[in-house]
Every structure is written in structure tokens, then in C-alpha cells.
C-alpha atoms as a PDB file:
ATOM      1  CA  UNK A   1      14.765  37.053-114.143  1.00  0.00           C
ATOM      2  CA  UNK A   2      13.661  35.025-111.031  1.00  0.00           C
ATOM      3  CA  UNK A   3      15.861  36.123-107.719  1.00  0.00           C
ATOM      4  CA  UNK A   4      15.709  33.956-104.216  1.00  0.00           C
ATOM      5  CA  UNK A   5      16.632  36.475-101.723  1.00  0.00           C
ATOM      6  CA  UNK A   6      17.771  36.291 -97.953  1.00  0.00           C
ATOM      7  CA  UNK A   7      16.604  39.181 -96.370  1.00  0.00           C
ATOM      8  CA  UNK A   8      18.901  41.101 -93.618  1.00  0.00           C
ATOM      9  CA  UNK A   9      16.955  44.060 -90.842  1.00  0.00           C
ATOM     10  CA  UNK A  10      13.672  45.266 -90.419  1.00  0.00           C
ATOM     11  CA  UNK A  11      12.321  47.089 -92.881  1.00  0.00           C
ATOM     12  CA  UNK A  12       9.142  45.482 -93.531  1.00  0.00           C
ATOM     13  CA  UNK A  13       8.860  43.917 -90.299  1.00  0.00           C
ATOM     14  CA  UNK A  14       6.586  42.660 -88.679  1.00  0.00           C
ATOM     15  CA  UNK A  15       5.407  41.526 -92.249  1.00  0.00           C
ATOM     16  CA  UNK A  16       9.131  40.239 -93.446  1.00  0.00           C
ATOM     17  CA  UNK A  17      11.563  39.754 -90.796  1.00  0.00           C
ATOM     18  CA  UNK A  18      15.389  39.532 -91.078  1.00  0.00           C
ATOM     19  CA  UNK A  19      16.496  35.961 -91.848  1.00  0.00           C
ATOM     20  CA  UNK A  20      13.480  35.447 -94.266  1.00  0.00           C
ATOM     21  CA  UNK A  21      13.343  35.107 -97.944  1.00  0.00           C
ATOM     22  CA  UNK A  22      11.313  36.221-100.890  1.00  0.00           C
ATOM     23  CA  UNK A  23      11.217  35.368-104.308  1.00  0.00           C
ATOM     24  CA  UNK A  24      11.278  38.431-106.569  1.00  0.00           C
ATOM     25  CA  UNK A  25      10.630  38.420-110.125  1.00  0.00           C
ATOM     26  CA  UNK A  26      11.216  40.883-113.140  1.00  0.00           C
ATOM     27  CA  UNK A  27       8.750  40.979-116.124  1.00  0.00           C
ATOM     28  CA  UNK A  28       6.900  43.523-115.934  1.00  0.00           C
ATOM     29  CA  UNK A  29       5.117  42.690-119.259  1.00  0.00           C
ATOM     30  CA  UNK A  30       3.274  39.772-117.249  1.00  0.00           C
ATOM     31  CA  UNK A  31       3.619  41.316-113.526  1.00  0.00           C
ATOM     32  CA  UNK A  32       3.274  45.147-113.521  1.00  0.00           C
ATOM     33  CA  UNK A  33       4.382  46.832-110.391  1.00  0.00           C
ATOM     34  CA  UNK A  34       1.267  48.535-108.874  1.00  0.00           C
ATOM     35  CA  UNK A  35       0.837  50.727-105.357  1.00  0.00           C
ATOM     36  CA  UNK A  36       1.060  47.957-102.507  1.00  0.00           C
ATOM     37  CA  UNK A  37       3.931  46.068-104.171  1.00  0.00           C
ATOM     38  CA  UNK A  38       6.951  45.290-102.581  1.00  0.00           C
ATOM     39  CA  UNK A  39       9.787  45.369-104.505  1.00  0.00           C
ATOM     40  CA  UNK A  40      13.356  44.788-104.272  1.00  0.00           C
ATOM     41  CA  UNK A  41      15.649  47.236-105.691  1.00  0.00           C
ATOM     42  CA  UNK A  42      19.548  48.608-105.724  1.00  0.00           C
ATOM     43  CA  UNK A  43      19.972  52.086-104.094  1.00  0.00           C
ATOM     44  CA  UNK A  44      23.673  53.583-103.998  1.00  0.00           C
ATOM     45  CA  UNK A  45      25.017  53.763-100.801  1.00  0.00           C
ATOM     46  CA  UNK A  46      22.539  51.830 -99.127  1.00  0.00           C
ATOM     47  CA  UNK A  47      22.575  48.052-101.451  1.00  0.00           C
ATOM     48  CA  UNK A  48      19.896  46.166-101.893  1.00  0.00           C
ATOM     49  CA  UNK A  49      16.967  47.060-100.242  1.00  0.00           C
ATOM     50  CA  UNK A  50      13.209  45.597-100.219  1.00  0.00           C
ATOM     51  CA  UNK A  51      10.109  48.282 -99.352  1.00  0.00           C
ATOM     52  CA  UNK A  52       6.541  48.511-100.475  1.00  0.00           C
ATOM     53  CA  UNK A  53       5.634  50.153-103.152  1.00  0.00           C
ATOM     54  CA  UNK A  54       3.368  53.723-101.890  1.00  0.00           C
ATOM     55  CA  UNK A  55       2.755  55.581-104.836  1.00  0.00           C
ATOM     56  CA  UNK A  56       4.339  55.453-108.529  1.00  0.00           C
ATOM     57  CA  UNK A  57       4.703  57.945-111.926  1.00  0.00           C
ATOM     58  CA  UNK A  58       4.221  55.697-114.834  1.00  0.00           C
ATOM     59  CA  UNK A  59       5.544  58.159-117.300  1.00  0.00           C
ATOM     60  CA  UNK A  60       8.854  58.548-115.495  1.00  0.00           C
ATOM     61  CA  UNK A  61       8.926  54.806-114.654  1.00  0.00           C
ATOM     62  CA  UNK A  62       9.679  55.863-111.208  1.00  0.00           C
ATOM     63  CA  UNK A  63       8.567  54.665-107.592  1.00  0.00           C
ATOM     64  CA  UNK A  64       8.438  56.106-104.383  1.00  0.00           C
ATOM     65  CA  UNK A  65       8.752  53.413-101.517  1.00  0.00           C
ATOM     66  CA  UNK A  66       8.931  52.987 -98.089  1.00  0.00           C
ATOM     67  CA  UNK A  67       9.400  50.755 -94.991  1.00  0.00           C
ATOM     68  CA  UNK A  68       6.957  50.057 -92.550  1.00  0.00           C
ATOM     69  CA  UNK A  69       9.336  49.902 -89.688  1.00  0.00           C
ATOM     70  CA  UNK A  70       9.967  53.081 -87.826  1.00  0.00           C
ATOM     71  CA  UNK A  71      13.597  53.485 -88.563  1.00  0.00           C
ATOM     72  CA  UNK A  72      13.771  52.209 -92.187  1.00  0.00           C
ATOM     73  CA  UNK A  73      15.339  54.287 -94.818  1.00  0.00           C
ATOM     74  CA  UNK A  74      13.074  54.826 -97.795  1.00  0.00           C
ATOM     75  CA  UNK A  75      12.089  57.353-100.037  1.00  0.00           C
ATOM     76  CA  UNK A  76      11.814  59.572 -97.820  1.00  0.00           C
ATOM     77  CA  UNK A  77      15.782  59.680 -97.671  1.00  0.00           C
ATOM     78  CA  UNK A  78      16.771  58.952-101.074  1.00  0.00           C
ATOM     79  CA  UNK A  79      13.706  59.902-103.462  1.00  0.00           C
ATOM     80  CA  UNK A  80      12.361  57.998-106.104  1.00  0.00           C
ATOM     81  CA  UNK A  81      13.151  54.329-107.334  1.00  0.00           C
ATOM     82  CA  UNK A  82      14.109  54.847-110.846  1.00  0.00           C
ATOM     83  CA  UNK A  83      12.776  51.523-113.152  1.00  0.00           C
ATOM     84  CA  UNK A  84      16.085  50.416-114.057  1.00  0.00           C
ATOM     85  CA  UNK A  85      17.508  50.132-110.080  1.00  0.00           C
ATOM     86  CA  UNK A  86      14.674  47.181-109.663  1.00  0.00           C
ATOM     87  CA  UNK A  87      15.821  43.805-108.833  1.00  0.00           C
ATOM     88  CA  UNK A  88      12.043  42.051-109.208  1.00  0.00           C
ATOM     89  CA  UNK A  89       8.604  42.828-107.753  1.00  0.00           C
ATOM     90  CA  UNK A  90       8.032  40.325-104.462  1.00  0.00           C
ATOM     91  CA  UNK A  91       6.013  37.539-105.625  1.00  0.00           C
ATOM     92  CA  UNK A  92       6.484  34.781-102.186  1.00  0.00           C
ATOM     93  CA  UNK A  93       7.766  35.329 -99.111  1.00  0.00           C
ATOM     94  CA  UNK A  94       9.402  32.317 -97.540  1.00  0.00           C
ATOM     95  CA  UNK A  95       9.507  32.559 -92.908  1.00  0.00           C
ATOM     96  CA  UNK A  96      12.561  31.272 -91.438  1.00  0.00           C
ATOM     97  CA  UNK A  97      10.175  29.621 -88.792  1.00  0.00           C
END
């Protein structure tokens, strides 16, 4: 599954900024998600969110994220990533300038 994605705060700024878009992709037969990723995922209440990828359990297929912007909501809020809340692993980022 190949998503084109518009993406709306400041999560990952200054890296991704609100307005830009990313291409995410899910196989993870061809393109494993690894530590450094950034992935974009659904998290109930929050919707769709994208974060990096800072440390994973392979045997639980679980992944604990987080934002590099001071305010973001991550992991540290709402826990691990479970592997079937995963929208696609990050593979271009598209600027809006």
C-alpha cells in the first residue's frame, strides 16, 4: 500500500513542517521498519499521526515513537505503536516550498 500524505502541526518539525507531504509505504517484507524510521500510524483519540521511530520489540511487533518537537504527543503519552495501527514507514518527504 503506497499513501501520499498532507501533513498538519509540528511534530517533526523543523525536519517536516505542517503543509508538507510524505510518501509512506507498507511492505515490510521489502522495507522493514528499523530505529530512526518515521512512520505514520493511527492512534485512538489522537488520528493519524507521523513520529520517528526510537526504539522497537520485534517479538511484540511493537514501536515506541516520538516527536522531535517540544510539545508533540508520542509515546510518551500513549505507549507503544502496535504493528497493525501503521499506515506505512516514510519513504520521501515532499516541502511545500
Amino acid at each position: 500500500m503506497i499513501h501520499l500524505l498532507r501533513v498538519r502541526g509540528q511534530s517533526l518539525s523543523p525536519r517536516i513542517e505542517d503543509g508538507d507531504f510524505v510518501l509512506a509505504v507498507k511492505l515490510p517484507i521489502f522495507f522493514p521498519i528499523r530505529v530512526g524510521d518515521m512512520i505514520v500510524f493511527r492512534k485512538a483519540p489522537y488520528g493519524v499521526l507521523i513520529k520517528q521511530v526510537e526504539r522497537l520489540d520485534e517479538e511484540r511487533r511493537t514501536f515506541w515513537v516520538r516527536g522531535s518537537h517540544p510539545e508533540s504527543v508520542d509515546s510518551r503519552a500513549f505507549g507503544a505503536v502496535q504493528a497493525g495501527e501503521i499506515i506505512g514507514k516514510v519513504m520521501a518527504h515532499f516541502s511545500k516550498s
